[in-house]
Protein backbone atom coordinates (compact mmCIF):
# COMPACT_ATOMS: atom_id res chain seq x y z
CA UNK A 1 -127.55 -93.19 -27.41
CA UNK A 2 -126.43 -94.10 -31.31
CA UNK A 3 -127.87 -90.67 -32.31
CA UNK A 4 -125.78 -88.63 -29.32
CA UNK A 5 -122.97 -90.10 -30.08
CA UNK A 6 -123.17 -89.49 -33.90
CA UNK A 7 -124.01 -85.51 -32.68
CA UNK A 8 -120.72 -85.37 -29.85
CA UNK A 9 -118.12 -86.98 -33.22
CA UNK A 10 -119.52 -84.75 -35.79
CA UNK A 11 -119.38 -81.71 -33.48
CA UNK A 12 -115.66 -82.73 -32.67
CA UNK A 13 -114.82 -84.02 -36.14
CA UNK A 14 -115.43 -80.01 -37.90
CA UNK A 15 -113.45 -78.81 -35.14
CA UNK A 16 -110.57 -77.99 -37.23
CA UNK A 17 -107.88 -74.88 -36.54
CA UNK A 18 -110.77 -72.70 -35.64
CA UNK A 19 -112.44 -74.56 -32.98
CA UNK A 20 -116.10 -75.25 -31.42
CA UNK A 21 -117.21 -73.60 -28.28
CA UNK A 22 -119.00 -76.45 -26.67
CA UNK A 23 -121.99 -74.40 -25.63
CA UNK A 24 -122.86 -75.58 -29.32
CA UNK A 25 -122.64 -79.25 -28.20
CA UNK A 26 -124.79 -78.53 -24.96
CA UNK A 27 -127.03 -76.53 -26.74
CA UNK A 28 -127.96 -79.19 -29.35
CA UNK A 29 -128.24 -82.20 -26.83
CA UNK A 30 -130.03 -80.25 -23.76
CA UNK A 31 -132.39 -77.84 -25.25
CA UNK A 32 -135.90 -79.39 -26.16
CA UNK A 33 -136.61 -78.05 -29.17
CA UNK A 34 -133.79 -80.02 -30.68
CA UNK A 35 -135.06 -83.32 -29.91
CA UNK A 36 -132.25 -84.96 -27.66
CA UNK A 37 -133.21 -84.16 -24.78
CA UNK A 38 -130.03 -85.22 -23.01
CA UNK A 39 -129.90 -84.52 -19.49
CA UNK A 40 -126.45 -82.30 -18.77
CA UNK A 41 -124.85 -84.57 -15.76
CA UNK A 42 -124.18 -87.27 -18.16
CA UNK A 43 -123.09 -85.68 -21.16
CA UNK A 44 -119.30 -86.18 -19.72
CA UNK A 45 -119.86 -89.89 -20.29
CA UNK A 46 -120.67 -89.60 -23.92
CA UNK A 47 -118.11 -86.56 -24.28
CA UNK A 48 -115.53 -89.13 -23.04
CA UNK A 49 -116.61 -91.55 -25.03
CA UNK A 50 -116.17 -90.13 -28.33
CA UNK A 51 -112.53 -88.32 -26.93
CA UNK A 52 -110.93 -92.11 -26.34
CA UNK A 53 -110.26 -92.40 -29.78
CA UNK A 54 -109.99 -88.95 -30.73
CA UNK A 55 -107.69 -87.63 -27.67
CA UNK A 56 -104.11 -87.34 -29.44
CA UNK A 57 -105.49 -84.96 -32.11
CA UNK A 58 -107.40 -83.08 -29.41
CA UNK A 59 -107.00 -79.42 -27.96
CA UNK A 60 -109.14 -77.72 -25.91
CA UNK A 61 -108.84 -74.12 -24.44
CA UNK A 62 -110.25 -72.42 -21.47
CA UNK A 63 -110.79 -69.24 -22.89
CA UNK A 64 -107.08 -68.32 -24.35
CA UNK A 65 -104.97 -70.85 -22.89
CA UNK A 66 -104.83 -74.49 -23.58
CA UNK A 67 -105.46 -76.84 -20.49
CA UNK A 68 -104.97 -80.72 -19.77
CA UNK A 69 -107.38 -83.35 -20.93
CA UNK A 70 -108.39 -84.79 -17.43
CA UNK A 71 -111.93 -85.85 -15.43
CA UNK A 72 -111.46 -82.98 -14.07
CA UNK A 73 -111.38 -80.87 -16.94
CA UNK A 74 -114.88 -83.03 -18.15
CA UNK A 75 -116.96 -81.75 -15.37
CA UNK A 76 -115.59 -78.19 -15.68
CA UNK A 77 -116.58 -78.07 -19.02
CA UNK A 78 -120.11 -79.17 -17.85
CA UNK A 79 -119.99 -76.81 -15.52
CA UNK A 80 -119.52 -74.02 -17.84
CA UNK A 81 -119.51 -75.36 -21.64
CA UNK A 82 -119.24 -71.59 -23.05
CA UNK A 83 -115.63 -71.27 -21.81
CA UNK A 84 -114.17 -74.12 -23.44
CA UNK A 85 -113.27 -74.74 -26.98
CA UNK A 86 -112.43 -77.52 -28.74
CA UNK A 87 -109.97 -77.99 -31.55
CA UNK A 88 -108.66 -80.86 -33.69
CA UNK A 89 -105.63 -80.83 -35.92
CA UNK A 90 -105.98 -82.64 -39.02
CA UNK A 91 -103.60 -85.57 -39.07
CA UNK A 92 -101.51 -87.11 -41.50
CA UNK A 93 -97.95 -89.24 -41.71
CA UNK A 94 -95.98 -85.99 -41.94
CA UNK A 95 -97.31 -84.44 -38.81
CA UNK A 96 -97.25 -88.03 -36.97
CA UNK A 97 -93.65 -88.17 -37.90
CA UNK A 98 -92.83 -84.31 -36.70
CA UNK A 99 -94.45 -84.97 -33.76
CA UNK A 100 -92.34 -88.19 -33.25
CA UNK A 101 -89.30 -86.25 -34.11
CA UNK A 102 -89.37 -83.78 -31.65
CA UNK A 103 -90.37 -86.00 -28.84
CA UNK A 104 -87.25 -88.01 -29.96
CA UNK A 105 -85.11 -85.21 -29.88
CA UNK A 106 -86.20 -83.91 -26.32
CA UNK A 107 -86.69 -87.47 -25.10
CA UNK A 108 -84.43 -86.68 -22.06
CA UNK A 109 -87.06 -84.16 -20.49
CA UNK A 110 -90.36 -86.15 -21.31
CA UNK A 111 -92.24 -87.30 -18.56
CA UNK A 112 -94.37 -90.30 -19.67
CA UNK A 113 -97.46 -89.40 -17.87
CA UNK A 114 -98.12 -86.05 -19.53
CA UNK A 115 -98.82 -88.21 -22.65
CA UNK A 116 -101.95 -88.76 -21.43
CA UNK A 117 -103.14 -84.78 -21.72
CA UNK A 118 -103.02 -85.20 -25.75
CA UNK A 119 -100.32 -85.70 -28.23
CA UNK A 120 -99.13 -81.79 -27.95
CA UNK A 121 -98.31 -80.47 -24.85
CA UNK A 122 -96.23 -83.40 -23.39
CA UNK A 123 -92.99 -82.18 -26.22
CA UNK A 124 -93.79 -78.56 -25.38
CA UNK A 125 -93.40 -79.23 -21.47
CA UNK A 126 -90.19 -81.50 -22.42
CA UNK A 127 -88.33 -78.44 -24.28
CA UNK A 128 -89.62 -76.10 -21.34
CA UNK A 129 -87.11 -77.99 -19.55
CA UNK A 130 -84.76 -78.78 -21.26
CA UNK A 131 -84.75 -75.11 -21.76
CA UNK A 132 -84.71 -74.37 -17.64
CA UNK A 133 -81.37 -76.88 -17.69
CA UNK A 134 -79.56 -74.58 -19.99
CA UNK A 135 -76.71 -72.34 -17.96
CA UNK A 136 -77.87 -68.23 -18.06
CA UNK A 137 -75.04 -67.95 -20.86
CA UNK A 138 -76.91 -70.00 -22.96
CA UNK A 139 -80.25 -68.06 -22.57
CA UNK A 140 -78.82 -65.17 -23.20
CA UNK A 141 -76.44 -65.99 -26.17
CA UNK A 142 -76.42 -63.43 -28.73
CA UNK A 143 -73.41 -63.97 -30.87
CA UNK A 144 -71.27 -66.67 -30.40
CA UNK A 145 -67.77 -66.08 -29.37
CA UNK A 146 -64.83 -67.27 -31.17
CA UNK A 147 -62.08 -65.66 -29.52
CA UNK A 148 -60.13 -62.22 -29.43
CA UNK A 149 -59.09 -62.19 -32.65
CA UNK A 150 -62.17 -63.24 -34.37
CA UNK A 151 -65.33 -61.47 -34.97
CA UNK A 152 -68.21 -62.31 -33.45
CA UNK A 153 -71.01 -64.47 -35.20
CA UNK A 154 -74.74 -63.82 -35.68
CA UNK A 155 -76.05 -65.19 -39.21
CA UNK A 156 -79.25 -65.59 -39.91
CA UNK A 157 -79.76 -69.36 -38.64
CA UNK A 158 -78.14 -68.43 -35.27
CA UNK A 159 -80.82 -65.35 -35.17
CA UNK A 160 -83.96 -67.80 -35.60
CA UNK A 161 -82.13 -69.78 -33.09
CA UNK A 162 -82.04 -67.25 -30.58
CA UNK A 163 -85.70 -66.42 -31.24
CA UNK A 164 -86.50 -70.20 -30.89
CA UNK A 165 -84.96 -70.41 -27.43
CA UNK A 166 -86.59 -66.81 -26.54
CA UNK A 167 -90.04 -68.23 -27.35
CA UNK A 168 -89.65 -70.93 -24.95
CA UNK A 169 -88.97 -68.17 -22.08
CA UNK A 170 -93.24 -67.53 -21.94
CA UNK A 171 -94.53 -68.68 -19.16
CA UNK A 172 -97.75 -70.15 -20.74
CA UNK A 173 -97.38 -71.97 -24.15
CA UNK A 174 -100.27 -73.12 -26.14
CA UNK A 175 -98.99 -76.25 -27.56
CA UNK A 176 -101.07 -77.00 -30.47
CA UNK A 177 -100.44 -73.37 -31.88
CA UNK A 178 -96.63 -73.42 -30.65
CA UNK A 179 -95.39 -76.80 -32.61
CA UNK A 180 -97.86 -75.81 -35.28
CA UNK A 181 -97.82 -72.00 -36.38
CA UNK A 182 -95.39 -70.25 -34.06
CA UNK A 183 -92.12 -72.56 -34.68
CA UNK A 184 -92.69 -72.51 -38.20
CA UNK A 185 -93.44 -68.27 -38.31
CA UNK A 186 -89.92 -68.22 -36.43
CA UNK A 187 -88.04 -70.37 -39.10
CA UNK A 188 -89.91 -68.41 -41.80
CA UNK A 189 -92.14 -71.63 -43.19
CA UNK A 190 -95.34 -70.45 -44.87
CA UNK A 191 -96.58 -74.20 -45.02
CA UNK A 192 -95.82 -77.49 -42.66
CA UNK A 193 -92.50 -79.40 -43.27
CA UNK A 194 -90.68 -82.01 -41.16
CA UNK A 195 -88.17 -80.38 -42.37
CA UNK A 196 -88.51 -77.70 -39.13
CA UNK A 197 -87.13 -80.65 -37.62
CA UNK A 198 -83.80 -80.42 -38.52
CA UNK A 199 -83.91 -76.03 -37.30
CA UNK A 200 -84.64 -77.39 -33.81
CA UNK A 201 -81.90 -79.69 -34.23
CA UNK A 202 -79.25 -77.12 -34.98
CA UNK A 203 -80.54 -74.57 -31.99
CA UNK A 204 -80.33 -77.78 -29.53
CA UNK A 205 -77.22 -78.62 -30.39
CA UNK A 206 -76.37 -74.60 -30.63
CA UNK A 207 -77.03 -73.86 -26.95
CA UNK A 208 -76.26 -77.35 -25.59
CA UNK A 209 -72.60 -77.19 -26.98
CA UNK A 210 -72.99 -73.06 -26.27
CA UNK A 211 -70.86 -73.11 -22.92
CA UNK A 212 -68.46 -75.72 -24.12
CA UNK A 213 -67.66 -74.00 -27.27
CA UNK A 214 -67.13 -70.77 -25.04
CA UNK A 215 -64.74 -72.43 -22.76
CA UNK A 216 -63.05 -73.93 -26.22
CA UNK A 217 -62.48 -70.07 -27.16
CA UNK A 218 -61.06 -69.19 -24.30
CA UNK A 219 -58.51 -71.85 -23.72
CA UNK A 220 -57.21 -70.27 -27.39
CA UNK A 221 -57.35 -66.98 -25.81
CA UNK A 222 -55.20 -67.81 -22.84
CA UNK A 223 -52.85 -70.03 -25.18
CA UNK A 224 -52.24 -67.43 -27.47
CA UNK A 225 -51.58 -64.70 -24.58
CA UNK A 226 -48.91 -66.72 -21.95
CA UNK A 227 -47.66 -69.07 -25.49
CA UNK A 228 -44.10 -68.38 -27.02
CA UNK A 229 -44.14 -67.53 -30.48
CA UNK A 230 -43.16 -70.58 -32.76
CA UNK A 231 -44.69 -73.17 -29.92
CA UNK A 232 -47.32 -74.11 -31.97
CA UNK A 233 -49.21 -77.02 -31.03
CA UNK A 234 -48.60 -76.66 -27.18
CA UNK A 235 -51.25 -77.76 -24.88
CA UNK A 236 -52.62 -74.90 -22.79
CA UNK A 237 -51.26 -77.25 -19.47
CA UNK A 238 -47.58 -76.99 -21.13
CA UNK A 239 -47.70 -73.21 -22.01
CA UNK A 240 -48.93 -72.06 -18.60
CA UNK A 241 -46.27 -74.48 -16.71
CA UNK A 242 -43.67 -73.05 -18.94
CA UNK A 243 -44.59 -69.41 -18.21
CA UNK A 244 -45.05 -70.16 -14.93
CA UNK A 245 -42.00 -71.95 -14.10
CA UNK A 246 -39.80 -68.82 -16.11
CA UNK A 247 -41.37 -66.58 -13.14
CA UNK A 248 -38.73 -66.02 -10.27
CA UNK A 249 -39.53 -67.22 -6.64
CA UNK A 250 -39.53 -63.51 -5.62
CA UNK A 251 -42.11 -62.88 -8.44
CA UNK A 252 -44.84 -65.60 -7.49
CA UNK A 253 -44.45 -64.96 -3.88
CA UNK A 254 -45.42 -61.35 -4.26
CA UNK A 255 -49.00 -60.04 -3.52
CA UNK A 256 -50.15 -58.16 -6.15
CA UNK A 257 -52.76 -55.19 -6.13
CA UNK A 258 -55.06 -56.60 -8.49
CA UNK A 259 -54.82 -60.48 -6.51
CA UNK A 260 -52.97 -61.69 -9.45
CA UNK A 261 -51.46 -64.15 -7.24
CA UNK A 262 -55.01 -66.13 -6.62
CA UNK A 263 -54.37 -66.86 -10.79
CA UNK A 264 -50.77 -67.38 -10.33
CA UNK A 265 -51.45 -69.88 -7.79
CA UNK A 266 -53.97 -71.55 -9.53
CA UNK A 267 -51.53 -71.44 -12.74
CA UNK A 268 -48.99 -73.64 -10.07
CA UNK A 269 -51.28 -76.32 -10.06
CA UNK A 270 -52.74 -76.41 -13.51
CA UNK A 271 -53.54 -80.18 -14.66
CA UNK A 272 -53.84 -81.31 -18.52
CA UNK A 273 -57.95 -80.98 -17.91
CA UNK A 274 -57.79 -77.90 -19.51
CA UNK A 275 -61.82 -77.26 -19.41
CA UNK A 276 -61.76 -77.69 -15.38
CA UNK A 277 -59.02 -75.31 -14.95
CA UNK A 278 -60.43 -73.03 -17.56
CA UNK A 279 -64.00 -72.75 -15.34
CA UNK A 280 -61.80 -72.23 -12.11
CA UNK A 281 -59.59 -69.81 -14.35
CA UNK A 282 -63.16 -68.17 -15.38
CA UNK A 283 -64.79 -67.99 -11.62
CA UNK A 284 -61.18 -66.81 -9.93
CA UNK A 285 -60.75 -64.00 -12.34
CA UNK A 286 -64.28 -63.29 -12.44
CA UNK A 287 -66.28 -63.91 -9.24
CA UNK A 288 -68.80 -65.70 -11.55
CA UNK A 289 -68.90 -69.20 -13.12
CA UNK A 290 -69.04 -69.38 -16.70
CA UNK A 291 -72.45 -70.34 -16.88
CA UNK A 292 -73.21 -66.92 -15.76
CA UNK A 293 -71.06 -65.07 -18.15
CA UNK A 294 -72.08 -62.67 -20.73
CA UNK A 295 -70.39 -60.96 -23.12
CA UNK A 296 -69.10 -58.13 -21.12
CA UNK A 297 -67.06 -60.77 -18.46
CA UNK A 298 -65.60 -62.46 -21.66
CA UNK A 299 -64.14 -59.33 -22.25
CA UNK A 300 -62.89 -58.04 -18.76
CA UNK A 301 -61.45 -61.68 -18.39
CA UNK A 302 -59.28 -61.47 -21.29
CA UNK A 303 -58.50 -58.00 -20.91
CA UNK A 304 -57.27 -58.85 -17.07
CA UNK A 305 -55.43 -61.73 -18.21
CA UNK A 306 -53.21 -59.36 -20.80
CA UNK A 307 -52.94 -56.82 -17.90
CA UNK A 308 -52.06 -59.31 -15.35
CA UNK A 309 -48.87 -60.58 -18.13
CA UNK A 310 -47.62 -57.58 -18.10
CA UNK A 311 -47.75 -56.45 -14.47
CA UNK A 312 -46.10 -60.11 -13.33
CA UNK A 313 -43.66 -59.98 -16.39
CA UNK A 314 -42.17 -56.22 -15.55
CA UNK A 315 -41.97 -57.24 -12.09
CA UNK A 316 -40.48 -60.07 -12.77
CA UNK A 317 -37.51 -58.32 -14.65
CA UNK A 318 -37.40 -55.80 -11.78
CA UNK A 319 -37.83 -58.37 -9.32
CA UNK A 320 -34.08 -58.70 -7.58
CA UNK A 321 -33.45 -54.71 -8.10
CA UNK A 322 -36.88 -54.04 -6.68
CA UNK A 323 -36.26 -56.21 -3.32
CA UNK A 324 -32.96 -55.06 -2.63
CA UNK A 325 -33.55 -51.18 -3.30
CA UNK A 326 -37.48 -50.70 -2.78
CA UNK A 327 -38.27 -49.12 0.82
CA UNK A 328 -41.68 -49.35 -0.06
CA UNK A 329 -41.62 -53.17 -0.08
CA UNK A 330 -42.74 -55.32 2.63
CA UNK A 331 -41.26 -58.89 3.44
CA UNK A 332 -43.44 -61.67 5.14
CA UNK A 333 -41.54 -64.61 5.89
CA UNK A 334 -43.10 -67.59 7.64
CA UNK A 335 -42.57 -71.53 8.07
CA UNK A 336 -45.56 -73.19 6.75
CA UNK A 337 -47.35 -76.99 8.65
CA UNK A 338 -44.88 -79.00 6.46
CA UNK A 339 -42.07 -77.04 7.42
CA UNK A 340 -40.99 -75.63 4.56
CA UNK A 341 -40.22 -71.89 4.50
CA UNK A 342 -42.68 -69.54 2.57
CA UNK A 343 -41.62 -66.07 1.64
CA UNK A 344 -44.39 -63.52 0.98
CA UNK A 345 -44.23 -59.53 -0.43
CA UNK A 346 -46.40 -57.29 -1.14
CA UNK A 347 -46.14 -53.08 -1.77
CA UNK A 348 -46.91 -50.32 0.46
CA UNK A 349 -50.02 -48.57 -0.18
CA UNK A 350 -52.09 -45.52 0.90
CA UNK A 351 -54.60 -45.61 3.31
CA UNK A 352 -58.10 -44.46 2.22
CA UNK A 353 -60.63 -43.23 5.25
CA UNK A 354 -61.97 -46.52 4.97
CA UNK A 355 -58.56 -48.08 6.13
CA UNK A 356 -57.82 -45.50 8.82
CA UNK A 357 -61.06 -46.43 10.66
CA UNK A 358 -59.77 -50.21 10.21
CA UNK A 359 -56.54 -49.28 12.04
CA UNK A 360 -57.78 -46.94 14.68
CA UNK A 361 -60.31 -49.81 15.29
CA UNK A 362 -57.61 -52.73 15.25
CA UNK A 363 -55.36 -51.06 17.74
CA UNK A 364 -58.20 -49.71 20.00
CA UNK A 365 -59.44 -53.17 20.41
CA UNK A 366 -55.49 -54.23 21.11
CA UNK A 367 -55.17 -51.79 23.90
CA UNK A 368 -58.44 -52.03 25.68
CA UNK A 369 -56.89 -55.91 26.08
CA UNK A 370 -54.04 -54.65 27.85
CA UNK A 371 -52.55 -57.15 30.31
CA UNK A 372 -55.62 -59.66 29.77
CA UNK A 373 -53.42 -61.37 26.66
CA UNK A 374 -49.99 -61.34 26.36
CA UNK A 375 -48.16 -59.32 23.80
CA UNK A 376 -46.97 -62.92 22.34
CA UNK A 377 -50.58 -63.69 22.14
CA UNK A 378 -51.46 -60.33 20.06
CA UNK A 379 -48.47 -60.57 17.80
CA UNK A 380 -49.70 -64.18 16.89
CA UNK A 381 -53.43 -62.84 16.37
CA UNK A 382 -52.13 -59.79 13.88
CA UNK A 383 -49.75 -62.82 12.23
CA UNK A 384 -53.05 -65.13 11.95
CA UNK A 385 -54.78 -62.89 9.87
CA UNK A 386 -51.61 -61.72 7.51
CA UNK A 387 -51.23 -65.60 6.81
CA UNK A 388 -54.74 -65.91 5.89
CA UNK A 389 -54.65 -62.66 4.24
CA UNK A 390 -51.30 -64.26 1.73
């Protein structure tokens, strides 16, 4: 039994980065001519044996892929010894203390019974999901936004960053070869250093803070587009109330053709949590939350912004001349459940085919009714809907 043993920790011990196919191991202790003469249903007991003490340092593949060290995984390989290799990474303080690092710094997303497959793939599994957490604008981050008067930024550390996170996006990972060679060919290391440590740091925190930095840009965007010149120092709460309340009554009641009312109203009841308004700034403007944004929306959401200050600004100057001369204006007045009057207008516009069949189908349906409802009861039905419609 001495003598098997000795065989099963050599075999495992020369392992090294290129691996033993354990047909070799099967070979030696089964076949006759090389004097072991070990019968093949209990070689998992010795294989075992010699892995207790040797499982953290311990890979083994199933052709290309790495797989779990389980029972199960035992009596496959006796099964079939010629698919599976075996590989051992030689150890020392440096990798014990990378290793240590990284399950330190994704500590959040380990799961304490994956431990038990070796010392590898638990921290690879942990920063697949802590990768899966991150919003889509954080997968997808290219350059980092700094707002509209600023150029964008993508230096060389934020590219290896972005290839980091892209290299956790492949849905099988070999773990041994992924903390080992393939972070340290991204980060351009010929040789192992803990130092790698510190890269991984800077991408976590990179995309972590990616979405908060983001909504930090665009609170300066929206400051600097509804602030006064000479305010400095305002917070975005006090420059949007201040704009806001300069509007005239006539001006925020009016329904505009691009909804800018939706953002005026939500500009009435702005709070001093300027990153919760922001996101419902972001999703009313938008259609999308900001974790879904990508370039192109940061863009259209400023742009609209500008565009929707200077349609509510020139109709605010024109507001009293426009009510009391513009035929094409209409005037919705209604009292609301607290009893307090509410005033809405909103421009004529032109009909497109689309609209036509709307109307044809609108006052079909009111006619077939005939005497069935009352004409009180169809005048409250058309003034349902323009309610919910201002």
């Amino acid at each position: 039994m001495k003598a098997v043993l000795n065989v099963i920790n050599g075999f495992i011990a020369v392992a090294n980065s290129s691996g033993r196919n354990f047909k070799e191991l099967y070979d030696t202790l089964t076949l006759p001519e090389n004097g072991y003469g070990v019968k093949k249903g209990v070689l998992p007991i010795y294989i075992v044996a010699v892995m207790h003490h040797l499982k953290k340092y311990i890979v083994i593949k199933n052709k290309t892929d790495e797989v779990k060290i389980t029972p199960d995984l035992l009596n496959s390989i006796n099964e079939s010894p010629q698919t599976y290799t075996v590989y051992l990474e030689s150890w020392n303080e440096d990798k014990a203390q990378y290793i240590e690092s990284m399950a330190s710094l994704f500590a959040e997303y380990v799961v304490e019974k994956e431990k038990d497959y070796n010392t590898f793939s638990y921290i690879v599994l942990a920063m697949s999901r802590w990768y899966m957490t991150l919003p889509k604008y954080s997968k997808e981050l290219k350059t980092i936004y700094c707002g509209r008067n600023t150029e964008m930024i993508k230096s060389k550390a934020t590219a290896s960053h972005i290839k980091f996170l892209n290299s956790l996006k492949m849905t099988s990972i070999n773990a041994r070869e992924y903390l080992f060679v393939k972070l340290f060919e991204i980060y351009g290391y010929k040789d192992f250093t803990v130092n790698i440590v510190d890269n991984i740091k800077q991408a976590k925190a990179l995309f972590d803070g990616a979405k908060s930095e983001l909504i930090m840009a665009l609170i300066g965007d929206v400051k600097e587009i509804y602030g006064t010149k000479g305010k400095k120092g305002a917070s975005l709460a006090s420059i949007i109330k201040d704009w806001y309340e300069g509007l005239k009554p006539t001006t925020v009641n009016h329904l505009y053709s691009n909804n800018e009312e939706k953002v005026l109203q939500l500009m009435a009841s702005i709070t001093n949590d300027e990153k919760t308004f922001m996101e419902r700034l972001a999703k009313t403007v938008s259609g999308l939350r900001i974790d879904d944004w990508n370039l192109q929306n940061i863009e259209d959401f400023v742009d609209y912004l500008e565009q929707l200050k200077a349609t509510v600004t020139e109709f605010d100057l024109n507001a009293d001349q426009s009510n009391a001369a513009n035929t094409d204006l209409y005037k919705l007045s209604f009292v609301d459940k607290t009893g307090n009057e509410v005033v809405k207008t909103f421009s004529k516009t032109e009909y497109t085919e689309r609209a036509k069949l709307l109307l044809n189908a609108i006052t079909t349906e009111l006619e077939e009714m005939g005497q069935s409802i009352t004409e009180q009861e169809k005048r409250q039905v058309l003034m349902e809907l323009l309610k919910k419609m201002c």
